[in-house]
Protein backbone atom coordinates (compact mmCIF):
# COMPACT_ATOMS: atom_id res chain seq x y z
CA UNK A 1 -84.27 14.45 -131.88
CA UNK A 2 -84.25 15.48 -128.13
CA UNK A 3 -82.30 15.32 -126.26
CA UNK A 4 -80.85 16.42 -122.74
CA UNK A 5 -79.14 19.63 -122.91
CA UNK A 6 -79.42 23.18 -121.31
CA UNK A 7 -78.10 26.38 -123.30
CA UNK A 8 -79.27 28.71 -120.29
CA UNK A 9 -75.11 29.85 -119.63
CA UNK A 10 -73.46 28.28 -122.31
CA UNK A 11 -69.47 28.22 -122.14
CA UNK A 12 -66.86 28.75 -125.17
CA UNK A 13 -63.31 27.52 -123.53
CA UNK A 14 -59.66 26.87 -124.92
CA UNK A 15 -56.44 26.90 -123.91
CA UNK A 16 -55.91 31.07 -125.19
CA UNK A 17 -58.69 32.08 -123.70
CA UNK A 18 -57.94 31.25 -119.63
CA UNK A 19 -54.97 33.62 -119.18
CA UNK A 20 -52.60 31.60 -117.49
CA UNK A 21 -54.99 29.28 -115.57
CA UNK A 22 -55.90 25.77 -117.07
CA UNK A 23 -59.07 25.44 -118.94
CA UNK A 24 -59.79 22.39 -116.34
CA UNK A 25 -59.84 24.44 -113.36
CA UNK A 26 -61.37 27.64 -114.93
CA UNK A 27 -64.24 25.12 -115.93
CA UNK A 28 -64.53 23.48 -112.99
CA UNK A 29 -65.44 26.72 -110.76
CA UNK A 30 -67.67 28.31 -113.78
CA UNK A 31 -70.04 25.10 -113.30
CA UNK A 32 -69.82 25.30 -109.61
CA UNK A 33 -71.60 28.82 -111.04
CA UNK A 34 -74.17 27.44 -112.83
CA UNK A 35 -72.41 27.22 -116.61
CA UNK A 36 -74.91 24.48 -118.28
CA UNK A 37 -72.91 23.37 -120.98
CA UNK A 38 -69.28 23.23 -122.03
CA UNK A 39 -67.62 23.46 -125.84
CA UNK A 40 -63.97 23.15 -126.51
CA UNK A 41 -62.87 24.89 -129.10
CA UNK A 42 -59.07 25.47 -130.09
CA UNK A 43 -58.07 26.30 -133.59
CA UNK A 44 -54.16 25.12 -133.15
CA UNK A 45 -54.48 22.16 -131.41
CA UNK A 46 -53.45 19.30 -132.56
CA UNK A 47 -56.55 16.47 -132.88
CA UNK A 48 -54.39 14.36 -130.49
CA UNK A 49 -53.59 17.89 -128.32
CA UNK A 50 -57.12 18.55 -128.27
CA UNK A 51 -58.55 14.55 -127.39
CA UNK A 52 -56.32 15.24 -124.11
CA UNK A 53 -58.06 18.20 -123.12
CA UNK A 54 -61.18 16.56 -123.79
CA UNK A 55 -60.96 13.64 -121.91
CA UNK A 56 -60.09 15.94 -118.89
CA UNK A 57 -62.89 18.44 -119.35
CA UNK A 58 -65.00 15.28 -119.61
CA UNK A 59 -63.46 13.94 -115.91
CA UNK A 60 -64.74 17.67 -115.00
CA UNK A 61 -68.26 17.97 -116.31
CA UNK A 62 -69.26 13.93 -115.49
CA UNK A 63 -69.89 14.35 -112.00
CA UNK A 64 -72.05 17.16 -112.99
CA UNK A 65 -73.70 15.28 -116.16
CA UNK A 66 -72.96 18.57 -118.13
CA UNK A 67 -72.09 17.94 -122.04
CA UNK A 68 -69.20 18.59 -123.65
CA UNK A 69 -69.28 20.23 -127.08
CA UNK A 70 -66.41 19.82 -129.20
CA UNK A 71 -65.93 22.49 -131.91
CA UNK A 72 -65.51 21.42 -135.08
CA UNK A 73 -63.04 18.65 -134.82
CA UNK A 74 -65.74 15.97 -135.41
CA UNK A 75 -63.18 12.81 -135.39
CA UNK A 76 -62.00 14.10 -132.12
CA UNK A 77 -65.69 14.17 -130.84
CA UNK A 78 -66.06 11.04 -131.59
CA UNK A 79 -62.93 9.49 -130.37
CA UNK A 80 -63.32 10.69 -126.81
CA UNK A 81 -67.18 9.97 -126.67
CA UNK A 82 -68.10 13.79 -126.38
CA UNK A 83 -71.81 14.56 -126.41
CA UNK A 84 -71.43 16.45 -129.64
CA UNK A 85 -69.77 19.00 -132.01
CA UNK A 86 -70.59 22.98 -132.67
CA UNK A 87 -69.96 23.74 -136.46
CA UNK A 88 -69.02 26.77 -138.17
CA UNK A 89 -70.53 27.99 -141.54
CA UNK A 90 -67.63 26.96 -142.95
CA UNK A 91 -67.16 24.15 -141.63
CA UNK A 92 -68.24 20.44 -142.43
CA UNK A 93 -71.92 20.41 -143.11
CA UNK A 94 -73.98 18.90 -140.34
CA UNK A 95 -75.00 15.89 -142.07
CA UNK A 96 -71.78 14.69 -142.19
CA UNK A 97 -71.53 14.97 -138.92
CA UNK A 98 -74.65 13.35 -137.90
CA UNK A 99 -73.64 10.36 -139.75
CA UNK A 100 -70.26 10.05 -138.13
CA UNK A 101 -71.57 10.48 -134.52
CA UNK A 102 -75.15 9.23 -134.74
CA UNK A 103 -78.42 10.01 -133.45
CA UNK A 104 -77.89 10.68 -130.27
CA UNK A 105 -75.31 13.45 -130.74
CA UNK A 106 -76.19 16.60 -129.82
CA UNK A 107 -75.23 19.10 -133.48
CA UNK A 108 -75.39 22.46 -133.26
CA UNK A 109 -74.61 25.09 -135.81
CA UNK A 110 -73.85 28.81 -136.44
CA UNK A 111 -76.05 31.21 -138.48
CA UNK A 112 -76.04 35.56 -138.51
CA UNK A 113 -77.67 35.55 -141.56
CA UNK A 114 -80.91 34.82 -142.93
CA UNK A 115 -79.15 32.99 -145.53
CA UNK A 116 -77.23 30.81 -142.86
CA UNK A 117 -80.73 30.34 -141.07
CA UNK A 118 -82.31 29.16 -144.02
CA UNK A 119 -79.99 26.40 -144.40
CA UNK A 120 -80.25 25.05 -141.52
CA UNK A 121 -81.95 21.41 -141.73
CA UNK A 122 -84.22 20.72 -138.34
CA UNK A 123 -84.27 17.38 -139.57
CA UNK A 124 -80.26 17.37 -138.79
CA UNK A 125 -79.49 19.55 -136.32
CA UNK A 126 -80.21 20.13 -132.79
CA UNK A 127 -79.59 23.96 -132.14
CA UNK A 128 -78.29 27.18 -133.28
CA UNK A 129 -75.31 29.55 -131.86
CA UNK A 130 -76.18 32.93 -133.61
CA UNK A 131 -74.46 35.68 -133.87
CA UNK A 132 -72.09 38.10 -133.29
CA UNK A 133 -74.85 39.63 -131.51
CA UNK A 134 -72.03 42.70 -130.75
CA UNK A 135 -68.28 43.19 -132.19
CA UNK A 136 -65.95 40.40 -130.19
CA UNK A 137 -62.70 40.18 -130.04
CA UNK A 138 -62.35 36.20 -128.94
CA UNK A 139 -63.65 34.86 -132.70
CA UNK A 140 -61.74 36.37 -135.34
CA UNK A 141 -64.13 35.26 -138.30
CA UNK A 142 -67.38 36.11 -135.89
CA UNK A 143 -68.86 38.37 -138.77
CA UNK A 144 -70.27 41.94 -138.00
CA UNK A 145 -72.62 42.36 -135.09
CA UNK A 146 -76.47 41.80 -135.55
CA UNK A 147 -77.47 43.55 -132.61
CA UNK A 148 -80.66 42.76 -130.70
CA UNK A 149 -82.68 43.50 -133.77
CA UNK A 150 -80.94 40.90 -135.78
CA UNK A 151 -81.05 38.47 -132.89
CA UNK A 152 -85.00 38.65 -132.28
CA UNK A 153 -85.47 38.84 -135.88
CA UNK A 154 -83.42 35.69 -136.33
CA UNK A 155 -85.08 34.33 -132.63
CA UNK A 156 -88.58 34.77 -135.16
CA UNK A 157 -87.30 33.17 -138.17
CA UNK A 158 -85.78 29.73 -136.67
CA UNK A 159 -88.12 26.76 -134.30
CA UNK A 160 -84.99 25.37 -133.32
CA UNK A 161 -83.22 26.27 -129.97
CA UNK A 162 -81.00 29.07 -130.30
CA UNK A 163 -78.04 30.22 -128.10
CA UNK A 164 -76.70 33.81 -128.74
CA UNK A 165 -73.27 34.49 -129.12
CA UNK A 166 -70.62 37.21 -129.15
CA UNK A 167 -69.28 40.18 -126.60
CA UNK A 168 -71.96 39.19 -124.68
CA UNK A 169 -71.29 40.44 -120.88
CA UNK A 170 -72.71 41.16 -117.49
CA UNK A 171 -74.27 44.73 -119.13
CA UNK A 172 -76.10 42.76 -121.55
CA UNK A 173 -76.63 39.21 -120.65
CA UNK A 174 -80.19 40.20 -119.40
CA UNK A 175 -81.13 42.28 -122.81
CA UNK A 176 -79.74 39.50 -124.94
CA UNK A 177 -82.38 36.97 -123.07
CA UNK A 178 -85.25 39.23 -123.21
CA UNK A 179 -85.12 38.54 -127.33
CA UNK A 180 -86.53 35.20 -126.06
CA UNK A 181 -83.25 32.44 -127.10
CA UNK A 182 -83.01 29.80 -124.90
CA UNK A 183 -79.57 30.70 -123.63
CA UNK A 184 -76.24 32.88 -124.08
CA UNK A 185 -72.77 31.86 -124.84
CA UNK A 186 -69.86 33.32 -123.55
CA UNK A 187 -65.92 33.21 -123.55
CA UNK A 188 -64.29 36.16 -121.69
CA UNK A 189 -67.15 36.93 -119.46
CA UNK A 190 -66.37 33.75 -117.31
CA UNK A 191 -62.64 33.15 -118.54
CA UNK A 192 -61.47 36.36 -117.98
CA UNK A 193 -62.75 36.69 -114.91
CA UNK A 194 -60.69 36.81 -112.19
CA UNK A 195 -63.57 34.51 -110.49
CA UNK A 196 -65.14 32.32 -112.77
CA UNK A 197 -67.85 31.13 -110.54
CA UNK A 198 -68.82 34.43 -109.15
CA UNK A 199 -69.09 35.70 -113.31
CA UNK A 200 -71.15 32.31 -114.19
CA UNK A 201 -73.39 32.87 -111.52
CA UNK A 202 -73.98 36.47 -111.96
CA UNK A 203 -74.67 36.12 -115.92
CA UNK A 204 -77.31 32.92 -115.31
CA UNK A 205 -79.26 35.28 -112.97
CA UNK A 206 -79.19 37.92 -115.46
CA UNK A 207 -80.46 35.22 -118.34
CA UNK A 208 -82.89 34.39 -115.39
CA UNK A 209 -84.28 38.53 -115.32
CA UNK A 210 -84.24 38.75 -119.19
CA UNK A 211 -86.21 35.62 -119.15
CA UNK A 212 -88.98 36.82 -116.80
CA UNK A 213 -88.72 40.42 -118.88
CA UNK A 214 -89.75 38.44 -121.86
CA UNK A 215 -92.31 36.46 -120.43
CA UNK A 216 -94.14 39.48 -118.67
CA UNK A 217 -93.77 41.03 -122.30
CA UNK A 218 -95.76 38.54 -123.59
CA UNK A 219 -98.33 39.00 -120.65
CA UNK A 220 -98.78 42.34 -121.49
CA UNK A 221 -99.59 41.96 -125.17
């Protein structure tokens, strides 16, 4: 299942998370910084609260034909035509949500765990947010960290694209890349920043030195 989407600078946005600004305009300037994809995600909303905020991200990201993720809320994904959903361990399992949204969805799914890893079905689901890769304060149910070591060992143990996730920053955007995942995802790195696009396009060039690290790595072996 292919399909068009970049993980390189991978944004995690809701309404708590842009301190005071709108999570339109913070998004707007963090993909005039090179952000690559975009996932909603808002615990309190409302579904009809949340569909709102969707439908404007989505006026946002079209002229830019960047995705929209929509955590969890897979009826709400659906209704406003989003490109796909991000679930949760605990939340519905992914072939559920394949069958409400169809093939062309794009599904991706958390794992920090071997265990979690392990249940992922290929067959299913279209990439993997993994982590806490260190402690975070923005997911209150993020699990303990796994460090670098858990995230390359992890990186090793799943084919399918992988996007790390949790207190990544600036100081460790280029480290996190080196494990060799296809992209980080971040939440107060860009939306606390009191220039989104400056932070987005700082963090992609650090993805962009971790990325070259890895490769001349590999050289070297």
């Amino acid at each position: 299942m292919a399909k068009a989407f970049d993980l390189t600078l991978y944004l995690v946005i809701g309404p708590d998370d842009v301190r005071g600004r709108t999570v339109e305009a913070v998004t707007a300037t963090a993909v005039a910084g090179g952000v690559t994809l975009v996932q909603l995600r808002d615990k309190t909303a409302s579904d009809a609260e949340m569909a709102a905020l969707a439908r404007r991200l989505l006026e946002v990201l079209a002229p830019h034909a960047l995705p929209l993720i929509v955590n969890d809320r897979v009826e709400v994904a659906r209704a406003v035509g989003a490109a796909g959903i991000h679930l949760g361990v605990d939340d519905r399992p992914a072939a559920e949500a394949r069958a409400v949204l169809g093939p062309e969805a794009i599904i991706g799914v958390s794992a920090g765990t071997f265990e979690e890893a392990d249940l992922v079905d290929p067959a299913v689901v279209d990439y993997v947010g993994t982590g806490a890769v260190y402690a975070t304060a923005t997911k209150a149910d993020a699990g303990a960290a796994i460090g670098l070591e858990g995230l390359a060992a992890l990186r090793r143990r799943l084919a399918l694209p992988m996007v790390a996730i949790g207190g990544i920053g600036l100081s460790t955007a280029e480290a996190v890349a080196a494990t060799g995942v296809e992209g980080i995802a971040v939440v107060s790195a860009i939306c606390g920043a009191a220039d989104p696009e400056a932070a987005a396009r700082d963090l992609r060039e650090a993805v962009k030195r971790g990325r070259q690290g890895a490769r001349g790595g590999e050289g070297a072996a």
